[in-house]
Protein backbone atom coordinates (compact mmCIF):
# COMPACT_ATOMS: atom_id res chain seq x y z
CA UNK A 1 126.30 -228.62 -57.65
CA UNK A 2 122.73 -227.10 -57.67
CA UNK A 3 120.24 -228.14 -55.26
CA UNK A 4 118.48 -230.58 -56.26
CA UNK A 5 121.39 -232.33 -57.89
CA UNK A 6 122.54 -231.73 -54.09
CA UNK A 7 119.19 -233.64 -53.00
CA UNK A 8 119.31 -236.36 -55.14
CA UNK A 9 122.77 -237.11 -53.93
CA UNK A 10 122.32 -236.57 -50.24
CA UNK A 11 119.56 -239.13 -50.15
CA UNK A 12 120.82 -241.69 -52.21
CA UNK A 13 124.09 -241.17 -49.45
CA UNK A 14 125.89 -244.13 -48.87
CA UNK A 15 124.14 -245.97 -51.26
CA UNK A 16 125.76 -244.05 -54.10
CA UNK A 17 128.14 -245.47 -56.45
CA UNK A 18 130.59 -244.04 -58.57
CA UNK A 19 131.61 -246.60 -61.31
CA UNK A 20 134.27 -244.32 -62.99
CA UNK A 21 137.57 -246.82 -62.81
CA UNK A 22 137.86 -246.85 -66.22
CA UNK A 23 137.55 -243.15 -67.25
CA UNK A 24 139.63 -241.52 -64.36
CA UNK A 25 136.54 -239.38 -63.44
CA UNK A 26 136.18 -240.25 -59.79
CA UNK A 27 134.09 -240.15 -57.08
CA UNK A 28 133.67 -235.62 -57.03
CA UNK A 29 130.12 -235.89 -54.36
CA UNK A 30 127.98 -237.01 -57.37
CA UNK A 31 128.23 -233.53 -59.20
CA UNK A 32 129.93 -234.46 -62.85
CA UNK A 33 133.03 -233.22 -63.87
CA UNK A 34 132.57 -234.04 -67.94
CA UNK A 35 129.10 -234.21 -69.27
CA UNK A 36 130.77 -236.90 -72.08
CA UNK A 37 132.50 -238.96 -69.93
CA UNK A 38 129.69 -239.40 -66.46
CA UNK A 39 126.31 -240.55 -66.24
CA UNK A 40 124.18 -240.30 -63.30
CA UNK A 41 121.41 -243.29 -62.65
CA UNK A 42 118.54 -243.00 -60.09
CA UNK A 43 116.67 -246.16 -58.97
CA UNK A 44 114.85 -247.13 -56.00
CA UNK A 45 115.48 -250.53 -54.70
CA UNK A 46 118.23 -251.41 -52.68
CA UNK A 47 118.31 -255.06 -53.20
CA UNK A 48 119.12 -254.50 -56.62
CA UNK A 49 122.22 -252.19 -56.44
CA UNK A 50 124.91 -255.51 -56.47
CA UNK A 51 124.17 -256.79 -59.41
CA UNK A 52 122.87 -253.78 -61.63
CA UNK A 53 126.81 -252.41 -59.91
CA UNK A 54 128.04 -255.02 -61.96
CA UNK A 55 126.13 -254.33 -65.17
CA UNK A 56 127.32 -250.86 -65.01
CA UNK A 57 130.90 -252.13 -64.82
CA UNK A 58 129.99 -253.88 -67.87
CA UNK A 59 128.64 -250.58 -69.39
CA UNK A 60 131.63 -248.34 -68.55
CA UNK A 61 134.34 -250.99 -69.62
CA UNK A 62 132.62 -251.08 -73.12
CA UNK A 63 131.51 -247.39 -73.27
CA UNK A 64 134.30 -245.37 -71.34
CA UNK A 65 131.14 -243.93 -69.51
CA UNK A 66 131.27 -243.48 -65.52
CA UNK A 67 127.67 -244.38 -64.11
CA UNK A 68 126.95 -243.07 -60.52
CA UNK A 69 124.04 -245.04 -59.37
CA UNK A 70 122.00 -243.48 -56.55
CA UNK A 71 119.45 -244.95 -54.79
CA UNK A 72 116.44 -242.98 -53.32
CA UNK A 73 113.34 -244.40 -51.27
CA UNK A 74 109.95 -244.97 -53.71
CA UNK A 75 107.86 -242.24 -51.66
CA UNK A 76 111.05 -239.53 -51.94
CA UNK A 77 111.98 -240.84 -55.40
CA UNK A 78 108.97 -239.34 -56.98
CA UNK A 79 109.10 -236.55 -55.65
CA UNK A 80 111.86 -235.54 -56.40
CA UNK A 81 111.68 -236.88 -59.96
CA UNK A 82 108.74 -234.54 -60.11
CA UNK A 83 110.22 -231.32 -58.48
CA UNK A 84 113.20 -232.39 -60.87
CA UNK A 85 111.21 -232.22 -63.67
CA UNK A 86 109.54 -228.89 -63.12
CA UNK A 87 113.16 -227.31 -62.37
CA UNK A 88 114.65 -229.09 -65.39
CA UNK A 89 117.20 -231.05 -62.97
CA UNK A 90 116.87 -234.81 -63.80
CA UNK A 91 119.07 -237.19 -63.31
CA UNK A 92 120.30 -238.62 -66.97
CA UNK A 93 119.11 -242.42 -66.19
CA UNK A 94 116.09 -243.38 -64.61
CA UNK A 95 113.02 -246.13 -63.71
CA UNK A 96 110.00 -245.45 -64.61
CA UNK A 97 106.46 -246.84 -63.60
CA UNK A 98 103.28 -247.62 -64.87
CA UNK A 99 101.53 -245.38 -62.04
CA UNK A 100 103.73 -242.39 -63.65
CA UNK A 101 104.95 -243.34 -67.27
CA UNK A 102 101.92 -241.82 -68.96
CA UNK A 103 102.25 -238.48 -66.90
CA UNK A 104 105.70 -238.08 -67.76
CA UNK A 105 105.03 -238.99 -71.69
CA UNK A 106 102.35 -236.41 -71.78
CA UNK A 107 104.52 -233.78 -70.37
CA UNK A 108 107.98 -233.63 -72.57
CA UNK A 109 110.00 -235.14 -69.68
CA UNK A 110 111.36 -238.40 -71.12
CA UNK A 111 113.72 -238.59 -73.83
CA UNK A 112 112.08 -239.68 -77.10
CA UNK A 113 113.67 -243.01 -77.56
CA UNK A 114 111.61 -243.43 -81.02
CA UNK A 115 113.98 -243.10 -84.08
CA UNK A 116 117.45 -244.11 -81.59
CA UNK A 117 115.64 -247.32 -81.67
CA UNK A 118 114.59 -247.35 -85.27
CA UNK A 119 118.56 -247.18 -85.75
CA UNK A 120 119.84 -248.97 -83.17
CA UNK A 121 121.20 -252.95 -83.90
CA UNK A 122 120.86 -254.07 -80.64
CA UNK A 123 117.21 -252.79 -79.72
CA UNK A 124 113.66 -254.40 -81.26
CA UNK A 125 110.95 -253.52 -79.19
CA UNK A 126 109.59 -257.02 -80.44
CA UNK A 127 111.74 -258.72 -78.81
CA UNK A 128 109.75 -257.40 -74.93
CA UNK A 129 106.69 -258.59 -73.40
CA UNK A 130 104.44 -256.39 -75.53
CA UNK A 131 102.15 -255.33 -73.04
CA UNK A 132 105.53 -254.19 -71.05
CA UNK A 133 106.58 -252.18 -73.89
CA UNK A 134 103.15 -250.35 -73.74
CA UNK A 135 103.22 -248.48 -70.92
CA UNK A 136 106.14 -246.83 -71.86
CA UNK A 137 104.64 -245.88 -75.39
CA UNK A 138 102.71 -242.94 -76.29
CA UNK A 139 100.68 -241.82 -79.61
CA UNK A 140 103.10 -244.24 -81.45
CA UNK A 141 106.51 -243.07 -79.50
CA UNK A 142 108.11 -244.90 -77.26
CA UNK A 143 110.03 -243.01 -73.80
CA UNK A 144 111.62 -246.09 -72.25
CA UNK A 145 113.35 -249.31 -72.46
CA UNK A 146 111.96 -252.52 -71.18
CA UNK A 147 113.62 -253.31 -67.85
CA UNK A 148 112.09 -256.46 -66.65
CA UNK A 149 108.53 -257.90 -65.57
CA UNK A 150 106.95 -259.27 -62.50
CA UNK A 151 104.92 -261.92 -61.70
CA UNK A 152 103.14 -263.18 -58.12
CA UNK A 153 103.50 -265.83 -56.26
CA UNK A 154 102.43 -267.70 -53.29
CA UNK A 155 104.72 -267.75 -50.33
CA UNK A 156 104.26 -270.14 -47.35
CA UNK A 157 105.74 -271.57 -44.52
CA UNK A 158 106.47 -275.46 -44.92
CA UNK A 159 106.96 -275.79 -40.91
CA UNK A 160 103.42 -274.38 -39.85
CA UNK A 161 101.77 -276.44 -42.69
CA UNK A 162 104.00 -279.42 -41.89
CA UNK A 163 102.59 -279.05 -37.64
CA UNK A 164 99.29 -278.62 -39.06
CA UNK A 165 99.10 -281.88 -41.79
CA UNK A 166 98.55 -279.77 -44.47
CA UNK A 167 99.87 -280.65 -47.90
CA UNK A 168 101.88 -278.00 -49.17
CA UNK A 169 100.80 -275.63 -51.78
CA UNK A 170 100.94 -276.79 -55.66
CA UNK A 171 99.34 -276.55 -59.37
CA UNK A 172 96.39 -278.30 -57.75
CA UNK A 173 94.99 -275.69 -55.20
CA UNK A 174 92.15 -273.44 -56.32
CA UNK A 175 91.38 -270.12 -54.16
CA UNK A 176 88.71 -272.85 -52.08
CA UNK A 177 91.59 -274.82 -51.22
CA UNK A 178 93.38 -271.69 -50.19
CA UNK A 179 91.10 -270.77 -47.91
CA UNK A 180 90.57 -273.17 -46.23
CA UNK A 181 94.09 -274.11 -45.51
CA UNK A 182 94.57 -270.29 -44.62
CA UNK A 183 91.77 -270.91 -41.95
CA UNK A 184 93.10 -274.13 -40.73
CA UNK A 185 96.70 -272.12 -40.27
CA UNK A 186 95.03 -269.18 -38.10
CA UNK A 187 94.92 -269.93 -34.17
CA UNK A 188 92.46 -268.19 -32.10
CA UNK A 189 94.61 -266.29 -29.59
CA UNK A 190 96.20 -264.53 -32.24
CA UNK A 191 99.96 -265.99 -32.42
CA UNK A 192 99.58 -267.59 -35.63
CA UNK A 193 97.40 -266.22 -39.16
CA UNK A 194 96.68 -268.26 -42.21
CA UNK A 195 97.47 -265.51 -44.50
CA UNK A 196 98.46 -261.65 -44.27
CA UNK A 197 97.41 -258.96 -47.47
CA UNK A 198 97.21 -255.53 -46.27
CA UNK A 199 94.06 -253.02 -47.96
CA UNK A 200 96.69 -251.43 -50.01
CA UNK A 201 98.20 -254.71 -51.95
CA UNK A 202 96.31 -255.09 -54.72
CA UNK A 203 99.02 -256.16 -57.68
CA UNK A 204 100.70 -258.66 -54.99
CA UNK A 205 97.04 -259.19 -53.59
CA UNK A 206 93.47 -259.03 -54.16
CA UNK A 207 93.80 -258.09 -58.26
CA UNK A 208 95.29 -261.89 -58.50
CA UNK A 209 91.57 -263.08 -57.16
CA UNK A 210 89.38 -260.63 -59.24
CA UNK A 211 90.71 -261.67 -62.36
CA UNK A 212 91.07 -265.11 -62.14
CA UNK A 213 87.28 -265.12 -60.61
CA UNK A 214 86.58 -263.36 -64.00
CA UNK A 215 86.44 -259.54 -62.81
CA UNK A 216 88.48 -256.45 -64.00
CA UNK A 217 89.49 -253.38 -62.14
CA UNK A 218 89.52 -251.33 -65.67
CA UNK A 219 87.72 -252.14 -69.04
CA UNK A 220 89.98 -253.13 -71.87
CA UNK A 221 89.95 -250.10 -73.88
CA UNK A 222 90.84 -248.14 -70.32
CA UNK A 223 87.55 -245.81 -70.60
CA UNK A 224 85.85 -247.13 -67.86
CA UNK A 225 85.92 -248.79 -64.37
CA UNK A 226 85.01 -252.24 -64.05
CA UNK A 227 85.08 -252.17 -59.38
CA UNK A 228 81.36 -252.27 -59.78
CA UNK A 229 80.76 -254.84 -62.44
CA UNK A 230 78.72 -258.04 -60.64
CA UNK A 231 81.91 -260.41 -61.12
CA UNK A 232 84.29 -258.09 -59.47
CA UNK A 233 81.85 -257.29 -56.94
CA UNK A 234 81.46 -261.39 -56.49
CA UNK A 235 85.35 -261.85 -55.84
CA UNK A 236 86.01 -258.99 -53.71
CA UNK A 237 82.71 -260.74 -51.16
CA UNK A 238 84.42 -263.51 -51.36
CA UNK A 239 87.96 -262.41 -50.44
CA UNK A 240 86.36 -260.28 -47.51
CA UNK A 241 83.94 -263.33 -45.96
CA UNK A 242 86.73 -266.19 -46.84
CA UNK A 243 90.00 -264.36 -46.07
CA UNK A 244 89.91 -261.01 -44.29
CA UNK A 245 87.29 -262.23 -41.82
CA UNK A 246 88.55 -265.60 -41.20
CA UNK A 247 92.30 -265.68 -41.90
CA UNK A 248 93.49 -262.49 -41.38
CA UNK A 249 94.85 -259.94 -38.58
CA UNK A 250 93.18 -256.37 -38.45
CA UNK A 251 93.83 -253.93 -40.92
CA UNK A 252 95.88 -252.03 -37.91
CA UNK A 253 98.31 -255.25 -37.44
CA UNK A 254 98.74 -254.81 -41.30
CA UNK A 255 99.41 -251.75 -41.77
CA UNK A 256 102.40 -251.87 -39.70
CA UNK A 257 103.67 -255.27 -40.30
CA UNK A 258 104.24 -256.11 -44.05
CA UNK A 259 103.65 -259.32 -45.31
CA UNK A 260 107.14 -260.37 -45.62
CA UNK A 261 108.28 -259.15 -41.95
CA UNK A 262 105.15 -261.26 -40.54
CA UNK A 263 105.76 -264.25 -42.60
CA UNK A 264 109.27 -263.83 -41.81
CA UNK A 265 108.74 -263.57 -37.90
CA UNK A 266 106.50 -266.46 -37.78
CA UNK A 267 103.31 -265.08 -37.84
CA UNK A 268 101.41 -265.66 -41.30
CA UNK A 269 101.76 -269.20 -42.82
CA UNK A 270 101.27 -267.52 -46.15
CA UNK A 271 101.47 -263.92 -47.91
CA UNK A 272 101.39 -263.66 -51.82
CA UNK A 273 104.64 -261.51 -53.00
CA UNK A 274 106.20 -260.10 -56.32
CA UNK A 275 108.71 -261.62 -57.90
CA UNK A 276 110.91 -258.35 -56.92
CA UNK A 277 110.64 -259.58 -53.41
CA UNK A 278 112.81 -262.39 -53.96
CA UNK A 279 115.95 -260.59 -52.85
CA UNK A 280 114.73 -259.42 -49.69
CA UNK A 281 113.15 -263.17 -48.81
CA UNK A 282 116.84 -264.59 -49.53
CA UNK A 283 118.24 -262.11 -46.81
CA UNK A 284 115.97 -263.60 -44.16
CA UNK A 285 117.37 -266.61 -42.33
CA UNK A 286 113.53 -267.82 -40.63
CA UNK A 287 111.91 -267.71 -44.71
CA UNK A 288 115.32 -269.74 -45.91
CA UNK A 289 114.98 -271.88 -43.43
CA UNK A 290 111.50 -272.63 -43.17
CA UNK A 291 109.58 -271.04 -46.27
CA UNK A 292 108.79 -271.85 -50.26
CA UNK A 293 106.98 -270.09 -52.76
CA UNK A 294 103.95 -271.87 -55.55
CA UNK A 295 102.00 -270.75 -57.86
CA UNK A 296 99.06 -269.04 -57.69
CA UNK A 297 95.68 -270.94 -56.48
CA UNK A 298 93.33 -271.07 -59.53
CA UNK A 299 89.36 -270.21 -59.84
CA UNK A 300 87.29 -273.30 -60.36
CA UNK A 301 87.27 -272.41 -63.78
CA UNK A 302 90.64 -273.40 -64.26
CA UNK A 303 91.89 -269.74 -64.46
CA UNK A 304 95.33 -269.04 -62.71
CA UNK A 305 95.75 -265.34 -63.22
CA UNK A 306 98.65 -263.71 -62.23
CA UNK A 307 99.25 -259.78 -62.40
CA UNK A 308 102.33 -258.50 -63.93
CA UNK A 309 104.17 -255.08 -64.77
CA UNK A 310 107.49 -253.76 -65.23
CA UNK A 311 109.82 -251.22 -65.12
CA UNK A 312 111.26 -249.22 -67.90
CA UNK A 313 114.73 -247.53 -68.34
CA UNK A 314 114.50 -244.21 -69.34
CA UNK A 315 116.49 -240.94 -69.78
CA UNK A 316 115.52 -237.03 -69.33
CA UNK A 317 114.44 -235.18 -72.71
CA UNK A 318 116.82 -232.42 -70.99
CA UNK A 319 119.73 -234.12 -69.68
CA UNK A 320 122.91 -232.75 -70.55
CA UNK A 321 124.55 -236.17 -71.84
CA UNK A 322 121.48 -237.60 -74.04
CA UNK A 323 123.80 -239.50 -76.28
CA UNK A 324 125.41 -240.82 -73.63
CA UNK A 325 122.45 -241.62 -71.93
CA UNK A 326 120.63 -243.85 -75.06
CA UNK A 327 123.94 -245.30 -75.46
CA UNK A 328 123.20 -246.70 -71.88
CA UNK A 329 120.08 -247.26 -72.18
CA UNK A 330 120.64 -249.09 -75.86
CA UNK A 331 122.74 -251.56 -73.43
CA UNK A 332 120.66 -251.64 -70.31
CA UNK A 333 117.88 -253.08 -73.00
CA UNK A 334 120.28 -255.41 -75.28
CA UNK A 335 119.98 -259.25 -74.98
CA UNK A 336 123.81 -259.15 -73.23
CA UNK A 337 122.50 -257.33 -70.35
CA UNK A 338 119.26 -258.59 -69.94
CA UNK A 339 120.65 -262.05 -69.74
CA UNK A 340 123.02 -260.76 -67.02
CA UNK A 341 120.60 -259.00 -65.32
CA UNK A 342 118.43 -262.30 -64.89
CA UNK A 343 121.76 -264.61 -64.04
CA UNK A 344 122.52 -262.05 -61.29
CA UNK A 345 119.57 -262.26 -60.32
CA UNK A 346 118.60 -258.99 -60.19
CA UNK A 347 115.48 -259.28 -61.76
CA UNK A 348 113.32 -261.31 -64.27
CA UNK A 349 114.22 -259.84 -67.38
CA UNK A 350 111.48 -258.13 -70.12
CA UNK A 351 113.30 -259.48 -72.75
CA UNK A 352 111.55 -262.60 -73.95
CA UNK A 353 113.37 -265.80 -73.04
CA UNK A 354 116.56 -264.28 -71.37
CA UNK A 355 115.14 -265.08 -67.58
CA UNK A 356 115.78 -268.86 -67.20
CA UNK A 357 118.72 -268.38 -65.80
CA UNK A 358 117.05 -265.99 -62.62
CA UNK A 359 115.81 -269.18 -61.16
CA UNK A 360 119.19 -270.14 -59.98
CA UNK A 361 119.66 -267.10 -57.72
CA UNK A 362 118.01 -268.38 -55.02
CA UNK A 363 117.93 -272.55 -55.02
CA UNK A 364 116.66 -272.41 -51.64
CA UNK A 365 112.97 -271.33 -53.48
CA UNK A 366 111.24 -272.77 -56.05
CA UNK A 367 111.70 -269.84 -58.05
CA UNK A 368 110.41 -272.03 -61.10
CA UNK A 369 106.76 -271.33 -59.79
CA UNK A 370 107.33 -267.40 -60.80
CA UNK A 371 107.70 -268.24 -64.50
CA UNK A 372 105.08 -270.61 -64.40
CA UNK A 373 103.54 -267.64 -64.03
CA UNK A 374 103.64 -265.95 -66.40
CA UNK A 375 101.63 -268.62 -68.94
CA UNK A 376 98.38 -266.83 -68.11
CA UNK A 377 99.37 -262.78 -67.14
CA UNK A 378 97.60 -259.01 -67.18
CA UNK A 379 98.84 -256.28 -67.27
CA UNK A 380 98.75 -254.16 -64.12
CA UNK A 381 95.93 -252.10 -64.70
CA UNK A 382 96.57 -248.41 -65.73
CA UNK A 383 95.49 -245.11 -67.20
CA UNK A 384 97.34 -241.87 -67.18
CA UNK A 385 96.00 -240.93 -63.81
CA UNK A 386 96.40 -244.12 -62.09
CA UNK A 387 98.16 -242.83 -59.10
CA UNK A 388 95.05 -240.89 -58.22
CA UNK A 389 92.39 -243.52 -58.39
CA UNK A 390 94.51 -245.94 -57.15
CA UNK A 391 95.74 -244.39 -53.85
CA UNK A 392 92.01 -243.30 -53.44
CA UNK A 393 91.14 -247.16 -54.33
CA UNK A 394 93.70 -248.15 -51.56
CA UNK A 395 92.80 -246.07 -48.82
CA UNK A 396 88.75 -246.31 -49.42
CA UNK A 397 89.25 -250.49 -49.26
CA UNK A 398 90.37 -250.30 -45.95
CA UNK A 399 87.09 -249.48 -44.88
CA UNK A 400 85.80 -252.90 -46.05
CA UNK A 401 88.83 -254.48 -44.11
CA UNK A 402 87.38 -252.43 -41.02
CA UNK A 403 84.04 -252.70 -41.24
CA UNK A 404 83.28 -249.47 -41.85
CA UNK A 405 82.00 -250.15 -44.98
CA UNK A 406 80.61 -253.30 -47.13
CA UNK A 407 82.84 -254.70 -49.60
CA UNK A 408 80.05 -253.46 -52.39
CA UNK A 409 79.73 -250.14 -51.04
CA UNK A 410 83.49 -249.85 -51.11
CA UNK A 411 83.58 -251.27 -54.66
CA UNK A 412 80.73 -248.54 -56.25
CA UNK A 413 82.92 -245.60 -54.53
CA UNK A 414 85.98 -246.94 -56.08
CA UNK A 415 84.26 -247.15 -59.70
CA UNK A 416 82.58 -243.87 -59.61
CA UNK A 417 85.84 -242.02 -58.05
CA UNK A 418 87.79 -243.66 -60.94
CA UNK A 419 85.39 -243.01 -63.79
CA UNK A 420 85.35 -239.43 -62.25
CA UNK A 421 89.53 -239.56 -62.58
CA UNK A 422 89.39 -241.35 -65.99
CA UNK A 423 87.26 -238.48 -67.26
CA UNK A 424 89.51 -235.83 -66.49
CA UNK A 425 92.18 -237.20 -68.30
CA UNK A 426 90.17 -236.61 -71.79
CA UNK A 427 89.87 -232.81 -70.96
């Protein structure tokens, strides 16, 4: 096994699974004994090994195909996708993001999926959320396969709003309501907040407001940055004065207590979460027991925005198993396993109308508020060097959250160090 085959399977460790039962090419430490026969699959999130397990089974019963699936931390997942990709050492399956897809496109990594799918009877790219389809396309090529999408909801905790005599959220609350409850929930000495969103959420926080007030984060035809435009500028004031200021723990608590742990623990009456987060809120007996999830609050104009993205299978352009590899990810992408993914509730699935079923994975939630959602969605913002501006957008806004800066200030430094990034990427 070379090294960083050796990485990849050292820090996926336990996690690792080697779904070879039907082709008699078992567990060998994650190095593959036939090319033909094995497949190796990289993700990043736990909570969805079970029941992606199971699709594999699915997979290597049809296909005769072992899949080892490996699972690596985000921060280490990248990076070794990247040192992979310089060494030519990929695994032959992998997720791909919208911070990265258009990086890896540019650069000859990904498998061109482009005629497999003109052939293929199982794959239309019509049949995805289009905008999910798009990252993963380039000058009229396409690297990936739709995964799933992601919506945001509104996560609170039914006992602290039942102690307070609060109504509960619903379709009715607008961002005024919102804050105001989220004040009424916060008590002065510190034990309770109305609402916990770190500096560094922006899809599962502050994005949600800016659009719905009528902002944007990144003009539509992704040549410029819309931070500084007077509407943006507008919502981000108001998230500071009405929610940071008022509702909120420092910056400090946040960035070492994740929404979910301090809803979870007691301490925030309400966080906004993905839709991926589902999984983990299941696995906590204080949320089961005491929390629920709604839609988004709206703007007074009526707009409920929520932000969305999604994953994308895809497959290294060097792999040493490519066939096998589209014949995977010709499955992972097929209405069969799409439906199962959503009934296992894995994930929503990107294939349109295949994710009714996801609801019933958790009946303790009202899971139903998610695809509510996604009546009024956009895209995640993103340009092919969003992991720059973004990180810088992320760090830089929690010097509004301290003080340190005003919320405009902070918003001109974000536009002009993102027009600066966005201008690169034309050179």
């Amino acid at each position: 096994m070379n090294q960083k085959k050796a990485l990849w399977a050292m820090l996926a460790g336990t996690m690792a699974f080697s779904l070879a039962a039907c082709t008699g090419n078992g567990g060998n430490g994650g190095e593959k004994q036939d090319s033909g026969n094995s497949l190796t699959v990289a993700i990043w999130d736990n909570n969805q090994l079970p029941g992606l397990k199971e699709i594999m089974d699915g997979f290597a019963a049809q296909s005769g195909i072992s899949v080892e699936l490996q699972v690596v931390p985000w921060d280490q997942y990248w990076t070794l996708l990247e040192a992979g990709a310089q060494g030519g050492d990929l695994p032959d399956v992998f997720w791909m993001h919208s911070n990265y897809s258009q990086k890896f496109m540019d650069n000859g990594i990904l498998l061109d999926l482009t005629d497999k799918i003109a052939g293929s009877q199982m794959i239309d790219m019509g049949n995805y959320y289009e905008d999910i389809a798009g990252l993963y396309q380039l000058d009229g090529k396409t690297y990936a396969i739709p995964k799933d999408y992601d919506t945001i909801g509104l996560w609170y905790n039914k006992t602290m709003f039942d102690q307070a005599g609060i109504s509960y959220p619903d379709e009715s609350w607008t961002w005024e309501t919102f804050a105001e409850a989220a004040g009424e929930l916060t008590k002065e000495d510190g034990s309770q907040y109305g609402f916990t969103s770190p500096a560094s959420f922006n899809q599962d926080g502050y994005y949600n407001l800016i659009y719905s007030m009528g902002g944007s984060v990144l003009s539509d035809d992704k040549t410029q940055s819309n931070w500084n435009s007077p509407e943006t500028v507008q919502a981000m004031n108001w998230w500071y004065d009405n929610l940071v200021a008022k509702a909120m723990p420092t910056q400090q608590v946040m960035a070492e207590n994740t929404p979910d742990v301090m809803l979870g623990s007691g301490k925030a009456a309400m966080v906004l979460q993905g839709s991926w987060m589902v999984a983990a809120m299941k696995g906590n007996e204080y949320i089961v027991e005491n929390c629920d999830v709604a839609v988004l609050p709206k703007s007074d104009s009526g707009k409920r925005i929520s932000i969305y993205n999604g994953l994308g299978w895809a497959a290294s352009a060097k792999g040493s198993n490519t066939e096998g590899a589209w014949k995977l990810l010709e499955y992972l992408g097929s209405e069969e396993a799409q439906k199962k993914q959503a009934g296992l509730g894995v994930t929503m699935s990107a294939y349109i109308g295949t994710s009714d079923t996801w609801v019933g994975c958790a009946p303790e939630f009202n899971l139903q508020a998610y695809l509510d959602m996604a009546e009024d969605m956009v895209i995640r913002p993103y340009t092919r060097n969003t992991k720059a501006w973004e990180d810088y957008s992320q760090e830089t806004m929690v010097k509004a959250y301290t003080g340190d800066m005003t919320m405009e200030e902070v918003c001109n430094d974000i536009a002009a160090y993102m027009n600066e990034q966005i201008a690169e990427e034309k050179r």
